[in-house]
Protein backbone atom coordinates (compact mmCIF):
# COMPACT_ATOMS: atom_id res chain seq x y z
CA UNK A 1 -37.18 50.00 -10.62
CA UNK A 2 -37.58 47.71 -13.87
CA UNK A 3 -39.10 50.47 -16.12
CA UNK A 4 -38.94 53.69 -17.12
CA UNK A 5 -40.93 56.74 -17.99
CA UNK A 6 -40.61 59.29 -19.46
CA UNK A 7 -42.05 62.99 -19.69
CA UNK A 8 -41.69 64.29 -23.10
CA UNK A 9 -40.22 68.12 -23.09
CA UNK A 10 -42.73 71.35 -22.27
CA UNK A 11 -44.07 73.01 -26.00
CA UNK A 12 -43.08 75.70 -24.36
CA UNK A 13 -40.19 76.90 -22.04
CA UNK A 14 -41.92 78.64 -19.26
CA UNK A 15 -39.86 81.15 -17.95
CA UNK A 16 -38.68 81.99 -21.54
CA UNK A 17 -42.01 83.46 -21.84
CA UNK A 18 -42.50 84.90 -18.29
CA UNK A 19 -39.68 84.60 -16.47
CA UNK A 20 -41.53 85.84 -13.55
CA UNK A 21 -42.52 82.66 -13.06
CA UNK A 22 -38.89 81.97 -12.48
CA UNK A 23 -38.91 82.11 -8.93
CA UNK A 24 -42.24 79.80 -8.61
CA UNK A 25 -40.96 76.51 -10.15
CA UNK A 26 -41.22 73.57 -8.23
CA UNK A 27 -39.92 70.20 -8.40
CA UNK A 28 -42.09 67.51 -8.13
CA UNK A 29 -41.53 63.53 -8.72
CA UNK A 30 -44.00 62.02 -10.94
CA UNK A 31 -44.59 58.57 -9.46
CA UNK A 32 -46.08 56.53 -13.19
CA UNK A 33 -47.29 53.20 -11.29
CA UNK A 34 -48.16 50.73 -13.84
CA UNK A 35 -49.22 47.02 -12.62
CA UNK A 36 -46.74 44.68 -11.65
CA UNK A 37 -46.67 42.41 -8.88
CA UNK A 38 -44.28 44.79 -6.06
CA UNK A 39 -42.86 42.61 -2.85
CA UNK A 40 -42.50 44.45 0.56
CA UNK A 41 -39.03 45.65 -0.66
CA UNK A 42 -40.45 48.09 -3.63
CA UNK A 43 -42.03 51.33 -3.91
CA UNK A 44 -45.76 50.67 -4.76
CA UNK A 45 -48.91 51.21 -5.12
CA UNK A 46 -51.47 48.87 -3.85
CA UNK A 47 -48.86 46.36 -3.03
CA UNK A 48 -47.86 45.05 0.41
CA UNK A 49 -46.27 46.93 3.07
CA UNK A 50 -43.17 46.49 4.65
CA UNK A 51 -45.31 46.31 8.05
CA UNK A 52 -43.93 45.26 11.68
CA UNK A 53 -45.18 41.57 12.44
CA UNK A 54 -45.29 42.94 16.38
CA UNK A 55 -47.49 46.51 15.38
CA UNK A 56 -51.11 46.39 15.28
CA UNK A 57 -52.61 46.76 11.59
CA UNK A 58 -54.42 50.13 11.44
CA UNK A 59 -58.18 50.21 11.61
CA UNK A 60 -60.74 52.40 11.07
CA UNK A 61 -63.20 52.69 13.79
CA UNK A 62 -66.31 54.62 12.11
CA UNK A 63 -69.59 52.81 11.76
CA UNK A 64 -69.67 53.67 7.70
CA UNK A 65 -73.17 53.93 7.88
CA UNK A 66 -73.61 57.20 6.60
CA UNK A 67 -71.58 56.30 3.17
CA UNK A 68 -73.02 52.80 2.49
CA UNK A 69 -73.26 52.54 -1.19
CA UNK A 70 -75.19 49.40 -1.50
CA UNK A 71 -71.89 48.04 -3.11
CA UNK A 72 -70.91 44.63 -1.79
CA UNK A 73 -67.93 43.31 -2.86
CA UNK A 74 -64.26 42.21 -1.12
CA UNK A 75 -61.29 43.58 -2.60
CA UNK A 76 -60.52 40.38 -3.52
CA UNK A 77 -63.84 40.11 -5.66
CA UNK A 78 -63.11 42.82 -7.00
CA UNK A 79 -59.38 42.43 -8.38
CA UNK A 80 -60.97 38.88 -9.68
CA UNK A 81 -63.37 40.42 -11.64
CA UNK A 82 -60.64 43.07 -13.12
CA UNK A 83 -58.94 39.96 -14.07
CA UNK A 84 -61.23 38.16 -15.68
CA UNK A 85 -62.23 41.41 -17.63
CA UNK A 86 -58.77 41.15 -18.60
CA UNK A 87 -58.86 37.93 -19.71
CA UNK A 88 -61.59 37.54 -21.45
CA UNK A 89 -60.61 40.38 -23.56
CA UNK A 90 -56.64 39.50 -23.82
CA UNK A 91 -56.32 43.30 -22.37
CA UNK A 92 -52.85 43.78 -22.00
CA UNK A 93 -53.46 46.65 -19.41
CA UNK A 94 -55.36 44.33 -17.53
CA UNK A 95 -53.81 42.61 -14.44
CA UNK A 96 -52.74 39.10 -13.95
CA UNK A 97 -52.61 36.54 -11.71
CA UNK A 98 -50.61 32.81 -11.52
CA UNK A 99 -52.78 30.25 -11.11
CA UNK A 100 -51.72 29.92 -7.44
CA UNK A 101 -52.68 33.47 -6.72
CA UNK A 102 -56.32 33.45 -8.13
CA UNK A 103 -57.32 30.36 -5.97
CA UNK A 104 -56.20 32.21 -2.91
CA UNK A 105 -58.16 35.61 -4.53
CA UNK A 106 -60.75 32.98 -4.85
CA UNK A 107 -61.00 31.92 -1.59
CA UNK A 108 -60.57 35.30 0.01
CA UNK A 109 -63.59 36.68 -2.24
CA UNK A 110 -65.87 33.84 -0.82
CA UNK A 111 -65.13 35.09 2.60
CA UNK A 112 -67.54 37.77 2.38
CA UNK A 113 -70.46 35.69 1.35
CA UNK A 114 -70.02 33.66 4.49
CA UNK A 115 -69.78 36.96 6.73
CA UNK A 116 -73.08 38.33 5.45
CA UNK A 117 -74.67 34.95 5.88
CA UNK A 118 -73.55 35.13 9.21
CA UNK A 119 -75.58 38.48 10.60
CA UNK A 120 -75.08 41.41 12.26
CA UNK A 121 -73.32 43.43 13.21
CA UNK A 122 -72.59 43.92 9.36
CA UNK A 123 -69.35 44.72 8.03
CA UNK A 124 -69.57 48.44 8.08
CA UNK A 125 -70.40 48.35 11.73
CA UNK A 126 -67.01 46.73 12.96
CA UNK A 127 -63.80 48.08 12.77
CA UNK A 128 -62.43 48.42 9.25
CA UNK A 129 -58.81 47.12 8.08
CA UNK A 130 -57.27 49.85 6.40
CA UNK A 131 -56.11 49.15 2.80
CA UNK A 132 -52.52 49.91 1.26
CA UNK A 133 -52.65 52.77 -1.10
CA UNK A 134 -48.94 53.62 -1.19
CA UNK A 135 -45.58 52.69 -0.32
CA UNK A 136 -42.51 54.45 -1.22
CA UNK A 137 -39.15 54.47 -0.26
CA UNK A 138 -36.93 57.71 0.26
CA UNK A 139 -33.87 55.87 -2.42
CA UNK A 140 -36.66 56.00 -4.78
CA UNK A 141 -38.90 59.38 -3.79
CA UNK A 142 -36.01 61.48 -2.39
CA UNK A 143 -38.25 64.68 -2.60
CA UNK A 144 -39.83 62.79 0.70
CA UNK A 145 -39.37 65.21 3.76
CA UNK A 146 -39.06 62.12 6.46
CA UNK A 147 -39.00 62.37 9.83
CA UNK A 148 -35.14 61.97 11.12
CA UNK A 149 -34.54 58.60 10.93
CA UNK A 150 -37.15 57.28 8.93
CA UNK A 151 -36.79 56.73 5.11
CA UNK A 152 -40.16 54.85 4.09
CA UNK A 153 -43.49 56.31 3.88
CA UNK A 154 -46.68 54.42 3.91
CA UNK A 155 -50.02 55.68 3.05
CA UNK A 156 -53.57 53.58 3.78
CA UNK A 157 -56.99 54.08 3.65
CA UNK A 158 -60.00 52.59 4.63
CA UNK A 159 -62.40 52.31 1.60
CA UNK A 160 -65.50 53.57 2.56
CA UNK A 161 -66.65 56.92 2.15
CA UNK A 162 -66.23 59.56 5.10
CA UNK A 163 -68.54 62.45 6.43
CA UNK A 164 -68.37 65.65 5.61
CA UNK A 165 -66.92 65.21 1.94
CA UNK A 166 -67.45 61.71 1.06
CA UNK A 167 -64.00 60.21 0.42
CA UNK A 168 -61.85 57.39 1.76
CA UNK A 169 -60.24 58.27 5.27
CA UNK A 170 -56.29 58.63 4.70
CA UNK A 171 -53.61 57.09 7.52
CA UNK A 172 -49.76 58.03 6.82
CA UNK A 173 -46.95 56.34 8.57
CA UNK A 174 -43.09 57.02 8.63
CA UNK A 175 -40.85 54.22 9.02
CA UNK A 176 -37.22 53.18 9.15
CA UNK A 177 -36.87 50.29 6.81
CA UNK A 178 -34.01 48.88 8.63
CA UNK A 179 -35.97 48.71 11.58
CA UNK A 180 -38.78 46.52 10.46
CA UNK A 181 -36.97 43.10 11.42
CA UNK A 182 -40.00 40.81 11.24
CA UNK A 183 -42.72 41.41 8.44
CA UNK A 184 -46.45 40.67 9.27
CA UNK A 185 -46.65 38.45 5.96
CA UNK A 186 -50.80 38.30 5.98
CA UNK A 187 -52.10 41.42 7.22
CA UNK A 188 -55.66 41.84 7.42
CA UNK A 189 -58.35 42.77 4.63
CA UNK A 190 -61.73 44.93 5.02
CA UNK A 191 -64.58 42.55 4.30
CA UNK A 192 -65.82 44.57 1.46
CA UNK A 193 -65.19 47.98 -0.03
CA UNK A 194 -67.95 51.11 -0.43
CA UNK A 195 -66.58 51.34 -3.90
CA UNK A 196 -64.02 49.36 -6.45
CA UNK A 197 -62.02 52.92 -7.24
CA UNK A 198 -61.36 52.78 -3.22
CA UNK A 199 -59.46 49.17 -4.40
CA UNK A 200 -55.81 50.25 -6.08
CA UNK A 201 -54.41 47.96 -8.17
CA UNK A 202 -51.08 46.71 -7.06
CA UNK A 203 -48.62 48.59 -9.73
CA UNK A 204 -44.69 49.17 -9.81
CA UNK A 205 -43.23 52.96 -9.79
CA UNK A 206 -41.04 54.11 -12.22
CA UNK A 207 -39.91 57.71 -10.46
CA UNK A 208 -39.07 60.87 -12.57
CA UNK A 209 -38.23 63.68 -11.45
CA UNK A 210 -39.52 66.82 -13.01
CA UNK A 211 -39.97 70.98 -12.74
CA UNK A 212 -43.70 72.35 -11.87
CA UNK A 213 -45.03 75.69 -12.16
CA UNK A 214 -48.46 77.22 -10.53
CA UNK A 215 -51.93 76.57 -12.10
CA UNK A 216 -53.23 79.63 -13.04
CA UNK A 217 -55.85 79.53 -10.19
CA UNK A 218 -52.76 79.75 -8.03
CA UNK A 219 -51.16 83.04 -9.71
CA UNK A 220 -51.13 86.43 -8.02
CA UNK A 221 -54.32 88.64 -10.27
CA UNK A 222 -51.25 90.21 -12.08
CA UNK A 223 -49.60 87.31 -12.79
CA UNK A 224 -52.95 85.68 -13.91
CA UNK A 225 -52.98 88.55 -16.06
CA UNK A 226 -49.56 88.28 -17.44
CA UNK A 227 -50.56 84.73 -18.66
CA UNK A 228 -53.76 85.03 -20.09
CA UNK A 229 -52.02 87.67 -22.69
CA UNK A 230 -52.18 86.04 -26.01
CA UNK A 231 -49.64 88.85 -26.95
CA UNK A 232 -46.84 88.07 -24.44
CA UNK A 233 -47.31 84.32 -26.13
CA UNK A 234 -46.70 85.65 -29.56
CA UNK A 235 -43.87 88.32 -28.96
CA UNK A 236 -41.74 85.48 -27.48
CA UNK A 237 -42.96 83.30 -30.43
CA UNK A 238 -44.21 80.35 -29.11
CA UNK A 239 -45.54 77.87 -30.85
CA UNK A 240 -49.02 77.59 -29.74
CA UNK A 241 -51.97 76.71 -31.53
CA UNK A 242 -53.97 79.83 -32.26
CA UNK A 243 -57.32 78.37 -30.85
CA UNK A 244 -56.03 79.38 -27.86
CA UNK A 245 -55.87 82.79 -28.52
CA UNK A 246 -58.90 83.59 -26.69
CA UNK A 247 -57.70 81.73 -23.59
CA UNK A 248 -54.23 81.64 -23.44
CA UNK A 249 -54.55 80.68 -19.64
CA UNK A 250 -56.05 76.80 -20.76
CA UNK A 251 -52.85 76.01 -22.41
CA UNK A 252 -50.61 77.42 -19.49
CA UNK A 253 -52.82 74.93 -17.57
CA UNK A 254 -52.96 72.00 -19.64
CA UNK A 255 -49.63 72.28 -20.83
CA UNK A 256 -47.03 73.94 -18.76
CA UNK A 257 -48.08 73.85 -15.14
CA UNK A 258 -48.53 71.13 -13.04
CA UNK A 259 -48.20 67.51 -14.14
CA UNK A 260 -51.46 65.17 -14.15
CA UNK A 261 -51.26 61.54 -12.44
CA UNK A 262 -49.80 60.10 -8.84
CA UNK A 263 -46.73 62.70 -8.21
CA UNK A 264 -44.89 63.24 -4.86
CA UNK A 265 -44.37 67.23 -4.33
CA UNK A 266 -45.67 70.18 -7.02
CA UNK A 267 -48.28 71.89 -6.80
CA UNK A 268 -51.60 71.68 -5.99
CA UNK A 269 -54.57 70.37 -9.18
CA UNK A 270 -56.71 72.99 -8.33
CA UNK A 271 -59.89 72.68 -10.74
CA UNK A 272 -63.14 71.49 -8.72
CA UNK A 273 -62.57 74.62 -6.09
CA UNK A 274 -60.10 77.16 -6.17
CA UNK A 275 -56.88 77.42 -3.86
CA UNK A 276 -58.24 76.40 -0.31
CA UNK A 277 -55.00 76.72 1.85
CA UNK A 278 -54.42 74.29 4.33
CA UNK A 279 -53.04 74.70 7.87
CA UNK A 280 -51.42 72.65 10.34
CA UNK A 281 -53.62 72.15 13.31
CA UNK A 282 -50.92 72.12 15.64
CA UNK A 283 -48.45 74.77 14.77
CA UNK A 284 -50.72 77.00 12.08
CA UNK A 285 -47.86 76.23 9.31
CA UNK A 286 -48.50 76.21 5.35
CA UNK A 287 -48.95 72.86 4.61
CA UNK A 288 -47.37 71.50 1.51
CA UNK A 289 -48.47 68.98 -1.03
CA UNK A 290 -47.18 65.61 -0.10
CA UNK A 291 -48.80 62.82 -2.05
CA UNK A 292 -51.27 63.18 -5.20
CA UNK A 293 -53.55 60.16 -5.73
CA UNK A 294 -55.06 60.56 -9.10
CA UNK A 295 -58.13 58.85 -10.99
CA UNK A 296 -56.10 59.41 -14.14
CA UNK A 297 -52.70 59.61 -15.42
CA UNK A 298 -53.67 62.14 -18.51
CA UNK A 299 -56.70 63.31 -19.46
CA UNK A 300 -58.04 65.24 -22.90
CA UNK A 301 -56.44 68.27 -21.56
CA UNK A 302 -53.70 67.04 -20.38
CA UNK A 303 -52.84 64.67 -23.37
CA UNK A 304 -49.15 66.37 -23.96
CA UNK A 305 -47.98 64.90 -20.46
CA UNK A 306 -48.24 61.44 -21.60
CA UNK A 307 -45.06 59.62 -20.96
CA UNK A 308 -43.02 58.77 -24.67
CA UNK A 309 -43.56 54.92 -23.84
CA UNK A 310 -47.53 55.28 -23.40
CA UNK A 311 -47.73 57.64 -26.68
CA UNK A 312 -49.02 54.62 -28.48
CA UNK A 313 -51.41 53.04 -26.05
CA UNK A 314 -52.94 56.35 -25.21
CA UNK A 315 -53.81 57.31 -29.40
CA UNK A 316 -55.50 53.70 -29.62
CA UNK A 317 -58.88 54.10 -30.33
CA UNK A 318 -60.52 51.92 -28.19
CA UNK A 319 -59.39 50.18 -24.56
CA UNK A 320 -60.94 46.80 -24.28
CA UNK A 321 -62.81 45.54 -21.34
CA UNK A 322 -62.43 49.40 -20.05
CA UNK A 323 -58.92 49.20 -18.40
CA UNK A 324 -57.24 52.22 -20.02
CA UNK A 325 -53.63 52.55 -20.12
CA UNK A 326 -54.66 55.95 -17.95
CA UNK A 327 -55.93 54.47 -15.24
CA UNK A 328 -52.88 51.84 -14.16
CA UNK A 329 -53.99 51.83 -10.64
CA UNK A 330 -58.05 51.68 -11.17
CA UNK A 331 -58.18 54.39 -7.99
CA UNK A 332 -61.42 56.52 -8.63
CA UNK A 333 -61.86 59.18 -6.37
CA UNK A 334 -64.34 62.08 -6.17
CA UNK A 335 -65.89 62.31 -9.68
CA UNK A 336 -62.64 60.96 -11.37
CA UNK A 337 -60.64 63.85 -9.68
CA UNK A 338 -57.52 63.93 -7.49
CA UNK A 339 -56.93 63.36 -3.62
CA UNK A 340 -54.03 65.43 -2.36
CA UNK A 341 -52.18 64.32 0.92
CA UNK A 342 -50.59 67.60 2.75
CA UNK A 343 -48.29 67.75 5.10
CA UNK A 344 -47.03 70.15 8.02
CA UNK A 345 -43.39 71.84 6.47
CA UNK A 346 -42.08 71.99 9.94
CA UNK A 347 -43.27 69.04 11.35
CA UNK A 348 -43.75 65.71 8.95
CA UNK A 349 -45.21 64.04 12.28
CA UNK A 350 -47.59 66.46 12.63
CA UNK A 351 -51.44 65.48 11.72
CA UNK A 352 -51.72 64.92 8.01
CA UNK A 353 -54.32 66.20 5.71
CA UNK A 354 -56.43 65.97 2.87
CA UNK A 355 -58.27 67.78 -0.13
CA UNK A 356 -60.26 66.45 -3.18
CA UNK A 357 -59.49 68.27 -6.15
């Protein structure tokens, strides 16, 4: 990794005012991907896999009807016009290309123009190349849970929306690096995507490791209880800003529980529903959190989890040509919420799953 990150110290020590929350802490790896230009070799997101030239790229073989848009662009088109954004505004959160690598954006972008001119069947009806959403490697994640013998996990979707809740449809692969001898160097591209948040920027990781506790949604009704006393707050004198006096919970929340942005591990966001456990279909296990893609890094609520070396970019007033320093990889999902991978505990090669939050 070239950069760091890092996530400035709880206002409050959690189990110093409830220690029964002691036994609920969990670690979790915040992932902080910022853009960069990542080879096959790095933990990314966005960026090219380390892929087996001899294995068949992964497609997806719905018709996409059903969650057709009207938006008609490549990915290509649309990193070009995040770009140019960029440019035109000297946005220093924007990406960049070398000259070399916008004329082959360039000519991939006017691929799609000739496909359309060409007729049905339309894009949407053919099988869809899946796109990269994440790569990362066990030296750099090791809260991963492989599969014996694997140390790389990679992550794809294919950027359309998906019946019955309207999000991209996830893949997740397990690999041994040291296996993949031969790298497929130009691996196939959808022909355009339902939406530009389904396009992630490519970014660079910079991997910290950090404690979680519930959200509040997630508490036993005591323990909800416990933490929605203002009094327990003030008889272990923390130093919390009396407007939350009424609900005591929203700081615990905001503050102290679970981290915001792309994290390996923790707990759940809970927020648009509440806890909805998940179950493996094949042995009926807990599933666990694997793999948080956020819409945002930090939020208005979650302001106090902004890493010390974004403090500055995140107080400016204003974010030119829209590419906040929050949104590194541009992924929308959901109405700017979270999509969180799960995984079987038992069994990492068991079916994966997913949940908007």
């Amino acid at each position: 990794m070239v950069f760091v990150r890092t996530t400035p110290p709880r206002p409050v020590e959690v189990t110093a005012v409830f220690p029964e929350l002691a036994s609920l802490a969990r670690p979790a790896i915040r992932l902080h991907p910022r853009p960069g230009s990542p080879s096959v070799g790095d933990s990314s997101v966005g960026g090219p896999l380390l892929w087996p030239a001899g294995e068949p790229w992964p497609h997806c073989e719905d018709t996409h009807l059903h969650g057709d848009s009207g938006f008609r662009e490549s990915p290509a088109e649309v990193r070009l016009d995040r770009h140019r954004r960029a440019q035109r505004h000297d946005d220093p959160y924007g990406p960049s290309f070398t000259p070399e690598e916008e004329a082959a954006m360039e000519q991939k972008a006017a691929r799609l123009a000739e496909r359309l001119d060409a007729g049905p069947p339309w894009p949407a009806e053919c099988p869809v190349p899946l796109l990269p959403v994440a790569q990362l490697y066990l030296r750099d994640v090791p809260l991963l849970r492989p599969p014996e013998g694997a140390d790389l996990l990679q992550v794809l979707w294919c950027p359309y929306d998906h019946e019955p809740d309207w999000k991209p449809a996830t893949a997740v692969f397990w690999r041994s690096a040291a296996s993949v001898v031969d790298v497929l160097a130009t691996p196939p591209e959808p022909d355009e995507a339902n939406y530009s948040g389904y396009v992630p920027e490519p970014c660079l990781l910079a991997p910290e490791a950090i404690t979680e506790y519930p959200n509040s949604l997630d508490l036993s009704p005591e323990l909800r209880q416990v933490v929605g006393d203002w009094s327990r707050w003030q008889a272990a004198g923390a130093d919390v800003d009396g407007s939350y006096a009424e609900y005591p919970a929203e700081f615990y929340d905001g503050n102290l529980a679970d981290a915001p942005g792309w994290k390996v591990g923790g707990w759940p966001p809970w927020g648009r529903t509440d806890p909805y456990r998940r179950y493996c279909a094949v042995c009926e296990a807990q599933m666990v959190p694997l793999l948080t893609i956020a819409s945002f890094e930090w939020d208005g609520s979650t302001h106090g989890w902004v890493p010390y070396e974004d403090r500055a970019a995140a107080r400016a007033g204003g974010h030119l040509a829209g590419l906040s320093p929050a949104q590194p990889t541009r992924v929308e999902v959901g109405s700017t919420d979270n999509m969180q991978l799960y995984v079987c505990p038992v069994s990492p090669e068991h079916p994966h799953t997913d949940l908007i939050q």
